[in-house]
N, C-alpha and C. Protein backbone atom coordinates (compact mmCIF):
# COMPACT_ATOMS: atom_id res chain seq x y z
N UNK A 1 1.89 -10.59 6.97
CA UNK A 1 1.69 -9.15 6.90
C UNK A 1 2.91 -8.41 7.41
N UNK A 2 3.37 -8.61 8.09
CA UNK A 2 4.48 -8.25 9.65
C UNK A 2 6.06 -8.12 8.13
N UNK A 3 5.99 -9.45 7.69
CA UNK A 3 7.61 -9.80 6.96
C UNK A 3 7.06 -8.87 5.98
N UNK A 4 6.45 -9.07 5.16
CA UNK A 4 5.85 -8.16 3.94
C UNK A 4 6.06 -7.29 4.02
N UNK A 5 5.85 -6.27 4.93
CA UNK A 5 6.03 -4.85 5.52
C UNK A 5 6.78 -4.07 5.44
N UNK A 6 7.96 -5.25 6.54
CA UNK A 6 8.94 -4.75 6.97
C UNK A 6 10.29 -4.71 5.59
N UNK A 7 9.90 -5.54 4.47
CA UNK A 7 10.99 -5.58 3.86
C UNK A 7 9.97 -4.90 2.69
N UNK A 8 9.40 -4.17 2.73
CA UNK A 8 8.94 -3.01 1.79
C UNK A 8 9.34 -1.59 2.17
N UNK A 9 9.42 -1.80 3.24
CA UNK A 9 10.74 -0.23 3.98
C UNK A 9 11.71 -0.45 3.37
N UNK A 10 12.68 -1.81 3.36
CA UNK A 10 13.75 -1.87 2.92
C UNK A 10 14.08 -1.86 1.53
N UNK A 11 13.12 -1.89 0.82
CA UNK A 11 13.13 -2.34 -1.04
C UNK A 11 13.22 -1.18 -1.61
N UNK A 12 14.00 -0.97 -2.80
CA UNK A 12 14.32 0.28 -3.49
C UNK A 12 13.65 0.04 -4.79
N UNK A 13 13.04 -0.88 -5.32
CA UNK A 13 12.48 -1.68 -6.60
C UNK A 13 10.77 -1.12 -6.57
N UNK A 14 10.70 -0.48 -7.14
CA UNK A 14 8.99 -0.13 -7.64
C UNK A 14 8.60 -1.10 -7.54
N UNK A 15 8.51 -1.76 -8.45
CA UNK A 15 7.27 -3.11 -8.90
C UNK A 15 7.92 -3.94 -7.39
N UNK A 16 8.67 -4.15 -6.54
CA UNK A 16 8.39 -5.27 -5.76
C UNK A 16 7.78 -4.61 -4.61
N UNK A 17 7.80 -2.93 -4.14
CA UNK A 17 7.21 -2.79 -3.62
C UNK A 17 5.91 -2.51 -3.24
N UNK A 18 5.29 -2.70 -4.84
CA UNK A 18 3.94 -2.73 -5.20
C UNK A 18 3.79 -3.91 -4.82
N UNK A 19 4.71 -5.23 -5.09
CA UNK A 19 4.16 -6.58 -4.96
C UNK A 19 4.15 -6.49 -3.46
N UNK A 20 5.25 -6.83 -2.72
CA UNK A 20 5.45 -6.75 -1.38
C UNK A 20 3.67 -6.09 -0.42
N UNK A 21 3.76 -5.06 -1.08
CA UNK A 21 2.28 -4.44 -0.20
C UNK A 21 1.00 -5.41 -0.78
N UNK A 22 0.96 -5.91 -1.79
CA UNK A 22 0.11 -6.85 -2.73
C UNK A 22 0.02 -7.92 -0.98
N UNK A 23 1.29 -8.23 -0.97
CA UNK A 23 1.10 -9.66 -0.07
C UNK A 23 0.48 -8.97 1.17
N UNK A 24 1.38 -7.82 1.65
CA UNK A 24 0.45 -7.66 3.12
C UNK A 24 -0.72 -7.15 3.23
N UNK A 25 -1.48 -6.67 2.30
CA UNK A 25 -2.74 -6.90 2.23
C UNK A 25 -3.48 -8.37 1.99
N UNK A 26 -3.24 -9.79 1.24
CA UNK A 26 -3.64 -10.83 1.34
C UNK A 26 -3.44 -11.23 2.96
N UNK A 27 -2.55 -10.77 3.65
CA UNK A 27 -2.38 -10.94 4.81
C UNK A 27 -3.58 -10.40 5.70
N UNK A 28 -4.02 -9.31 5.37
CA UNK A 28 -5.15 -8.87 5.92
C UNK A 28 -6.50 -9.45 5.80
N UNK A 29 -6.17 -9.99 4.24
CA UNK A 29 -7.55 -10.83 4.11
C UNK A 29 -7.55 -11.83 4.78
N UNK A 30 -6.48 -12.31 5.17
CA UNK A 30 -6.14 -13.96 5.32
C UNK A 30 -6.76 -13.59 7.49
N UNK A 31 -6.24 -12.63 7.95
CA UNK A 31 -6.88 -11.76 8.99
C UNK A 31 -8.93 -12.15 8.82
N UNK A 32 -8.76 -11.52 8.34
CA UNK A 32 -10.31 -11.63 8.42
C UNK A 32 -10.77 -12.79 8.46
N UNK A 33 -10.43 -13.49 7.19
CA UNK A 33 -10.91 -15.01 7.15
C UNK A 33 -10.88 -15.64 8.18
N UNK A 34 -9.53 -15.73 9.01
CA UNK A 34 -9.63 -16.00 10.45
C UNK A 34 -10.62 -15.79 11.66
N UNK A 35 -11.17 -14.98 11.23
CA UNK A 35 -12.67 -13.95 12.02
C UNK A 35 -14.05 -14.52 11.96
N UNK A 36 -13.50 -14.52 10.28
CA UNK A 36 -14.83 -15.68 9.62
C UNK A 36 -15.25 -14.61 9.27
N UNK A 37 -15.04 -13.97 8.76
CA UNK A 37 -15.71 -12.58 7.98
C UNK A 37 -15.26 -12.81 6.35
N UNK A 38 -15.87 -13.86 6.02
CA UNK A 38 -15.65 -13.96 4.40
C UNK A 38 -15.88 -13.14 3.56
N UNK A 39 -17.10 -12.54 3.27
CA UNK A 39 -17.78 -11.59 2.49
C UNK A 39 -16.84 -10.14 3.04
N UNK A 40 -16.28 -9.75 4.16
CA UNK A 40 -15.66 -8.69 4.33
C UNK A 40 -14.07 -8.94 4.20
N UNK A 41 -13.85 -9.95 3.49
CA UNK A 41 -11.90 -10.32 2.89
C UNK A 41 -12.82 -10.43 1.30
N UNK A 42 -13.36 -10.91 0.96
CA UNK A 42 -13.84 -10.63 -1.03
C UNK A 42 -14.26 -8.81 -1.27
N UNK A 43 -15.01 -8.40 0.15
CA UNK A 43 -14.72 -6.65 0.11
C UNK A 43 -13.67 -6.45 -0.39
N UNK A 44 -12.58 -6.51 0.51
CA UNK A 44 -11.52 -6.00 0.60
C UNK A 44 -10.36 -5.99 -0.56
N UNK A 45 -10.75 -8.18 -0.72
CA UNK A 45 -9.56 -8.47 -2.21
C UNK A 45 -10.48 -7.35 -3.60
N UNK A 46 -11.59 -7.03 -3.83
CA UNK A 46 -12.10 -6.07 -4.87
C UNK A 46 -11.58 -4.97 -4.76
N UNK A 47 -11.73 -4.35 -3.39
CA UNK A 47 -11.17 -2.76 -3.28
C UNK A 47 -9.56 -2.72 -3.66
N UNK A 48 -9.06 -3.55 -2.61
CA UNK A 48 -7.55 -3.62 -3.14
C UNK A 48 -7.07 -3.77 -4.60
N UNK A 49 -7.59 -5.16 -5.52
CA UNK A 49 -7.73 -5.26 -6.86
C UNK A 49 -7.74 -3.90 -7.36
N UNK A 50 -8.68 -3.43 -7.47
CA UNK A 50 -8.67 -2.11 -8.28
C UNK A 50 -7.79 -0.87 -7.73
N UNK A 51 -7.33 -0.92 -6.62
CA UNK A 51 -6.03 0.59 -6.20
C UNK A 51 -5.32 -0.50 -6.56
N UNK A 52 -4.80 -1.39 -6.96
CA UNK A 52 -3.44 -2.22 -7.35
C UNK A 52 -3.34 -1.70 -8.25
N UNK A 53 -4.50 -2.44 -8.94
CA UNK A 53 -3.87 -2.05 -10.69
C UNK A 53 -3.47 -0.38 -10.83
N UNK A 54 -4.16 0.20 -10.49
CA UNK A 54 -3.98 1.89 -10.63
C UNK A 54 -2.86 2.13 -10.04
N UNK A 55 -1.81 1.56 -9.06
CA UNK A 55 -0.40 1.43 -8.90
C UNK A 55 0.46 1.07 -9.38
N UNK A 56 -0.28 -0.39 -10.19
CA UNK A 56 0.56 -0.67 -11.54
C UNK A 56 0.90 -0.17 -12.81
N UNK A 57 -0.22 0.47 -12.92
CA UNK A 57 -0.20 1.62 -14.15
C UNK A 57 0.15 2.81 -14.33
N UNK A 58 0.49 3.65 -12.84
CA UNK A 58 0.91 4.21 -12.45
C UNK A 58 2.28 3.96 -12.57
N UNK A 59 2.90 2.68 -12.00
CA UNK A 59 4.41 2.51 -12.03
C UNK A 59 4.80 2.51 -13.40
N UNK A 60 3.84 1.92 -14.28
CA UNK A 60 4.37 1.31 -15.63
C UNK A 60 4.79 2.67 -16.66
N UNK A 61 3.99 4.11 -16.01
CA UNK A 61 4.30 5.17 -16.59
C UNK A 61 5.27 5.68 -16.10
N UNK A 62 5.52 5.43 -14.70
CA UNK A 62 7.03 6.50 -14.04
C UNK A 62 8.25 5.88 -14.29
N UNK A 63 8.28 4.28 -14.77
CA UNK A 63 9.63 3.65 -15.13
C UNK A 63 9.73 4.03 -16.51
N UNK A 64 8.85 4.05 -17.38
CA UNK A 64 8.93 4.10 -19.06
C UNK A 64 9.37 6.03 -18.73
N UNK A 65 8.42 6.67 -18.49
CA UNK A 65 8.77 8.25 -17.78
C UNK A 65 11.14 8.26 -17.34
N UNK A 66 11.32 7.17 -16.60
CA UNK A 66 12.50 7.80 -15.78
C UNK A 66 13.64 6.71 -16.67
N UNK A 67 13.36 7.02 -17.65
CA UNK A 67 14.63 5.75 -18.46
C UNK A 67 14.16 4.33 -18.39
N UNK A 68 13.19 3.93 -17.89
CA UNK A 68 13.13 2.27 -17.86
C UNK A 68 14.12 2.27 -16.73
N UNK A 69 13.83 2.40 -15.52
CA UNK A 69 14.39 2.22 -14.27
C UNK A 69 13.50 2.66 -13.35
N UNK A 70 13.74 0.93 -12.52
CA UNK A 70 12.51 0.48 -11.13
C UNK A 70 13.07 1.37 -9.97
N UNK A 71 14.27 1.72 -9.96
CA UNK A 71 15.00 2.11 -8.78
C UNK A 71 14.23 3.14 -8.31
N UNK A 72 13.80 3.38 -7.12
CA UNK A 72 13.34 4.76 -6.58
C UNK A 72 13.79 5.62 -6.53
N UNK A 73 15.01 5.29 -6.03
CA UNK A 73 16.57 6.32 -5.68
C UNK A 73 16.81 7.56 -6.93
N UNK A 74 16.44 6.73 -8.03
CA UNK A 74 16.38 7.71 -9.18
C UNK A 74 15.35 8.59 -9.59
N UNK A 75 14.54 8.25 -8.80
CA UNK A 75 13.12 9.01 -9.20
C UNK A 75 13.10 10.42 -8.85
N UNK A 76 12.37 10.90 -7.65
CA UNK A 76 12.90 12.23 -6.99
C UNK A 76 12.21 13.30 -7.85
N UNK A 77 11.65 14.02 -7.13
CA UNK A 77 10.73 15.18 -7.63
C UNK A 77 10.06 14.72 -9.23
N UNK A 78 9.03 13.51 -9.33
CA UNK A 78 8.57 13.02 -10.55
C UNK A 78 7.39 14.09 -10.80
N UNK A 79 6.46 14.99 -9.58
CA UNK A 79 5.77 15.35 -9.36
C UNK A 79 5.29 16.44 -10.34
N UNK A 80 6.39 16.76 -10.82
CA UNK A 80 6.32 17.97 -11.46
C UNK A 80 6.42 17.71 -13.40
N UNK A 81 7.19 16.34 -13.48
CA UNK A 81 6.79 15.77 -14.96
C UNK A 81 6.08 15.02 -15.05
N UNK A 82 5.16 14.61 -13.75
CA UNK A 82 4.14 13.79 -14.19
C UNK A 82 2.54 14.66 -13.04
N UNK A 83 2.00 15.26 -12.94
CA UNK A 83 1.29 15.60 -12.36
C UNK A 83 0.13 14.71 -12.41
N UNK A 84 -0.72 13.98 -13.52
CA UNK A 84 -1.88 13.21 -12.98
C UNK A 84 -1.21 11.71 -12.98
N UNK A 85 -0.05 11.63 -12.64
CA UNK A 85 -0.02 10.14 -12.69
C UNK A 85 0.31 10.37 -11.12
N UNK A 86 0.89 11.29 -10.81
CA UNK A 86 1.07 11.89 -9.12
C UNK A 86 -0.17 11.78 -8.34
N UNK A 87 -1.06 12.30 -9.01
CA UNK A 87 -2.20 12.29 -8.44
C UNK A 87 -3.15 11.01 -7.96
N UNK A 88 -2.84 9.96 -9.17
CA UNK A 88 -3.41 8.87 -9.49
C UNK A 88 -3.01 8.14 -8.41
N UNK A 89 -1.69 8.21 -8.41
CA UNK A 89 -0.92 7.26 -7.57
C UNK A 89 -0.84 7.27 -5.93
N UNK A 90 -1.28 8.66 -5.57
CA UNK A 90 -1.41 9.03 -4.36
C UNK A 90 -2.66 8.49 -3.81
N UNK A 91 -3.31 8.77 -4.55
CA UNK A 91 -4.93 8.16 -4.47
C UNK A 91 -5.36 6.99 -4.35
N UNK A 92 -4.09 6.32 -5.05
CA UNK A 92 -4.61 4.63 -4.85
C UNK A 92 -3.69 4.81 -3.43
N UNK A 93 -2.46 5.04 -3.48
CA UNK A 93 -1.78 4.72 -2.39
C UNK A 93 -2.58 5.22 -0.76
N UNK A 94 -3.17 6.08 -0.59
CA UNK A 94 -4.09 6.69 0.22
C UNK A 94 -5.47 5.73 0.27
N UNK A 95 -5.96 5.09 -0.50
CA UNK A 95 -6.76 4.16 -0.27
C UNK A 95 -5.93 2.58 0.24
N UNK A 96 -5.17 2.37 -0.60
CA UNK A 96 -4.81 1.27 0.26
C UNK A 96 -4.31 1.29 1.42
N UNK A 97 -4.10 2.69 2.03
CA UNK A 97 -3.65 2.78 3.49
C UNK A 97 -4.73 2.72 4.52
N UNK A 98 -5.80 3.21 4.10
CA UNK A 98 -7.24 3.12 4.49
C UNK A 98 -7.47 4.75 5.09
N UNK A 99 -7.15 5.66 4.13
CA UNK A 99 -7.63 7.20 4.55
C UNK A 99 -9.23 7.14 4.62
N UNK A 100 -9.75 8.16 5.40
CA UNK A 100 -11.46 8.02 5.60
C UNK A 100 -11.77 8.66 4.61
N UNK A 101 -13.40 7.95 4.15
CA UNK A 101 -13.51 8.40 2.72
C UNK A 101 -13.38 7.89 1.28
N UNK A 102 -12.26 6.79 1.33
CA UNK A 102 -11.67 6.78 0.34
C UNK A 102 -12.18 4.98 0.62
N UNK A 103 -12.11 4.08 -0.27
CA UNK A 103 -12.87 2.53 -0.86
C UNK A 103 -12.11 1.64 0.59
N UNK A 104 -10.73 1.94 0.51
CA UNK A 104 -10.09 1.12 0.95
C UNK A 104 -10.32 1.33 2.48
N UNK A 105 -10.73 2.35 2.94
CA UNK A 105 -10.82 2.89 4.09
C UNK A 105 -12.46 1.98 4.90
N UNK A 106 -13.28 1.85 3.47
CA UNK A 106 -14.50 1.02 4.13
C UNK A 106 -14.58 -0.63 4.11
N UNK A 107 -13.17 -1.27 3.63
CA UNK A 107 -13.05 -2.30 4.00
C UNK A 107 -11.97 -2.83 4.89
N UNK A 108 -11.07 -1.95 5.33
CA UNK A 108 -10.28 -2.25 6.10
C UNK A 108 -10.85 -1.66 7.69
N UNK A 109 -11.20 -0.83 7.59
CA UNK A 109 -11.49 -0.15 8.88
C UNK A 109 -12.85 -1.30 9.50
N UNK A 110 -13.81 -2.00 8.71
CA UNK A 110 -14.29 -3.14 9.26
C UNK A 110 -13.49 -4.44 9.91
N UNK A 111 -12.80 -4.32 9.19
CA UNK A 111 -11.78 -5.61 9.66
C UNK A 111 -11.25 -5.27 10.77
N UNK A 112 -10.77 -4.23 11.07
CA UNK A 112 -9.87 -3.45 12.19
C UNK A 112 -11.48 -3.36 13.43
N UNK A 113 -12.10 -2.93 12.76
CA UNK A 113 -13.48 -3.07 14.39
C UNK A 113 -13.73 -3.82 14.56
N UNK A 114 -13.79 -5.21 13.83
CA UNK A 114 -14.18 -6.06 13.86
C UNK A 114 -13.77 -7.02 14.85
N UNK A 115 -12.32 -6.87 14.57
CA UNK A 115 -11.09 -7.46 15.08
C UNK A 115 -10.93 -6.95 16.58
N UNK A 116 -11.26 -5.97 16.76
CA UNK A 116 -11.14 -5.32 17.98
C UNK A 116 -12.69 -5.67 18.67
N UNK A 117 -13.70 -6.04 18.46
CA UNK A 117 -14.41 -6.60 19.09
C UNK A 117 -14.60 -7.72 19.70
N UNK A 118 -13.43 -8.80 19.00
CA UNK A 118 -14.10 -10.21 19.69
C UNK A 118 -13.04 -10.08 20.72
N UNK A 119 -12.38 -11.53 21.35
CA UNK A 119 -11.66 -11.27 22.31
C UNK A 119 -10.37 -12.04 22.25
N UNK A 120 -9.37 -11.24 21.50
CA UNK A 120 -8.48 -11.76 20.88
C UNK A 120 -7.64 -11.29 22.19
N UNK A 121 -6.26 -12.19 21.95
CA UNK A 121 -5.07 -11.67 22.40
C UNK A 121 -5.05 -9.97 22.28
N UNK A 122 -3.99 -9.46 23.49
CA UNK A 122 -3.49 -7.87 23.23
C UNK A 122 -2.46 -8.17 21.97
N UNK A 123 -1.60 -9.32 21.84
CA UNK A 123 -0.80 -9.51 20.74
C UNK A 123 -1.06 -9.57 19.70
N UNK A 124 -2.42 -10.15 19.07
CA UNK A 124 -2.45 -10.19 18.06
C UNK A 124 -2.98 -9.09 17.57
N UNK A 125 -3.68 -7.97 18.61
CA UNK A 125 -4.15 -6.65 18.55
C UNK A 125 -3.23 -6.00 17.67
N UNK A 126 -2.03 -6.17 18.80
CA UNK A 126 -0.74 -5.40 18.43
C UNK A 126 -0.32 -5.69 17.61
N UNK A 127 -0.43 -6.88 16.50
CA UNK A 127 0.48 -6.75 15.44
C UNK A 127 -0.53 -6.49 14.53
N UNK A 128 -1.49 -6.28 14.77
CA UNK A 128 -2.27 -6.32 13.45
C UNK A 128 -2.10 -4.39 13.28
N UNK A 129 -1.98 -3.79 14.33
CA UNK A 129 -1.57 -2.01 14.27
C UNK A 129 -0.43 -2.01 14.23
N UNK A 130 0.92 -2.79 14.06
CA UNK A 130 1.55 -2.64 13.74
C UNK A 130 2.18 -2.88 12.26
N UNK A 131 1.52 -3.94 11.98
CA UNK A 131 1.11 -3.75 10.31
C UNK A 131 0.55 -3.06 9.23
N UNK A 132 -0.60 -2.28 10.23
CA UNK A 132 -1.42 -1.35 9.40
C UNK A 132 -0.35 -0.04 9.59
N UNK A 133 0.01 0.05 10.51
CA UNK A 133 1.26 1.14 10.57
C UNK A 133 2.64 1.06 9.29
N UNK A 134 2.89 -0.03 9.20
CA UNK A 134 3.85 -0.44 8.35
C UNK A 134 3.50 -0.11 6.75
N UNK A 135 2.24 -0.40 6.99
CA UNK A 135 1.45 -0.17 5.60
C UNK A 135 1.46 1.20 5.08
N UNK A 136 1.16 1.92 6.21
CA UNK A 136 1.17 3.67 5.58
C UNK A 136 2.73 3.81 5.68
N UNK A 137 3.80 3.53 6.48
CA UNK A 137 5.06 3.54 6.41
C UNK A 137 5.79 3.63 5.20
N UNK A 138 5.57 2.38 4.41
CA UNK A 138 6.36 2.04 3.01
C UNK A 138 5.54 2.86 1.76
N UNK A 139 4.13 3.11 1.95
CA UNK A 139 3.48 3.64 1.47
C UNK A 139 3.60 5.27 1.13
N UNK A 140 4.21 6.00 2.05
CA UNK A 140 4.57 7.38 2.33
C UNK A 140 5.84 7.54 1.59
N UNK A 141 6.83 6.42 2.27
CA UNK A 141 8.26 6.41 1.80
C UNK A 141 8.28 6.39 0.45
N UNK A 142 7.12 5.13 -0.45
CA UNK A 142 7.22 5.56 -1.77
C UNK A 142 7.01 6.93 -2.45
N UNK A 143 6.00 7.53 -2.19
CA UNK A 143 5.42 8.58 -2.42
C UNK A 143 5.96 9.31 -2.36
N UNK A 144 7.18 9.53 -1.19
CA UNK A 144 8.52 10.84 -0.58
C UNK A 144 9.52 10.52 -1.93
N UNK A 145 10.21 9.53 -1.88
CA UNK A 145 11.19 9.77 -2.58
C UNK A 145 10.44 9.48 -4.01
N UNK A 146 9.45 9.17 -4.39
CA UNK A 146 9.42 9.17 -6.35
C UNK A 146 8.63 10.79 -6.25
N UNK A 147 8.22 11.52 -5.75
CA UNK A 147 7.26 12.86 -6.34
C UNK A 147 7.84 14.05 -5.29
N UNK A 148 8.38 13.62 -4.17
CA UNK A 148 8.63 15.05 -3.56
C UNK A 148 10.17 15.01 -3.46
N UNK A 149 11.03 14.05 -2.82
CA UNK A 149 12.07 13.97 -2.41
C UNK A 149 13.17 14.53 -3.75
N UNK A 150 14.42 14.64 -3.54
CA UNK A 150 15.20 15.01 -4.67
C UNK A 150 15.75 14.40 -5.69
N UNK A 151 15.84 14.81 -6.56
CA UNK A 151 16.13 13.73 -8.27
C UNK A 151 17.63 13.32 -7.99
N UNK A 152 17.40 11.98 -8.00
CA UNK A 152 18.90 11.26 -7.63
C UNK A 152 18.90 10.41 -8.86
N UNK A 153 18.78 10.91 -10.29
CA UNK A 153 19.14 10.04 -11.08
C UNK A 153 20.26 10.72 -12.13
N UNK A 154 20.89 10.08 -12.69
CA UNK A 154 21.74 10.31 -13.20
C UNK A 154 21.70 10.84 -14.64
């Protein structure tokens, strides 16, 4: 979850940073399973499954949309030539971060109480909020530079 994360801050590539977040969520499942909370990691791989794809389809319109280019760097204020794919995309991305309310929010936020109930390490506490932090991190960053940030394409 932790490596996944951290090199989804660093990735300028759409589709790998869709993949990249793909893994640190299996990481989360792989979390739970550890718990022994099976039925609440098959929650989770469904909820996730479906905001994926709607990220994928989402991407598959803003690269065909920006020349056939993954680069983010080029993207930059998409917001305004694509308004429901903006929307779409925020929405999945806001669920897979686990906003309240929203699918992703009622299977992760179990895992996270869950986790905080038995009697784990403070460390493994800590990385598991530091992952979920990471998660809205790369998650935002996409969102900033493809729909609000400035058009850096050529």
């Amino acid at each position: 979850m932790f490596m996944s994360g951290v090199v989804a801050i660093f990735e300028y590539d759409l589709k790998k940073i869709i993949a990249l977040s793909t893994l640190s969520q299996l990481g989360m499942m792989m979390f739970s399973i550890s718990l022994g909370l099976y039925e609440l990691a098959f929650f989770h791989l469904l909820t996730h499954a479906l905001f994926k794809a709607l990220l994928f389809l989402c991407a598959g319109i803003l690269i065909h949309g920006a020349g056939n280019t993954q680069d983010i760097r080029s993207f930059g204020g998409l917001s305004l030539n694509f308004p429901l794919v903006t929307v779409c995309m925020n929405l999945a991305n806001l669920s897979l971060c686990g906003v309240p309310f929203l699918a992703g929010f009622y299977s992760k936020d179990l895992i996270v109480e869950l986790a905080c109930q038995y009697s784990w390490g403070i460390f493994v506490l800590l990385m598991m909020f530091i992952c979920l932090s990471l998660t809205v991190l790369y998650s935002v960053r996409l969102t900033y530079l493809s729909f609000v940030g400035p058009y850096g394409g050529g």
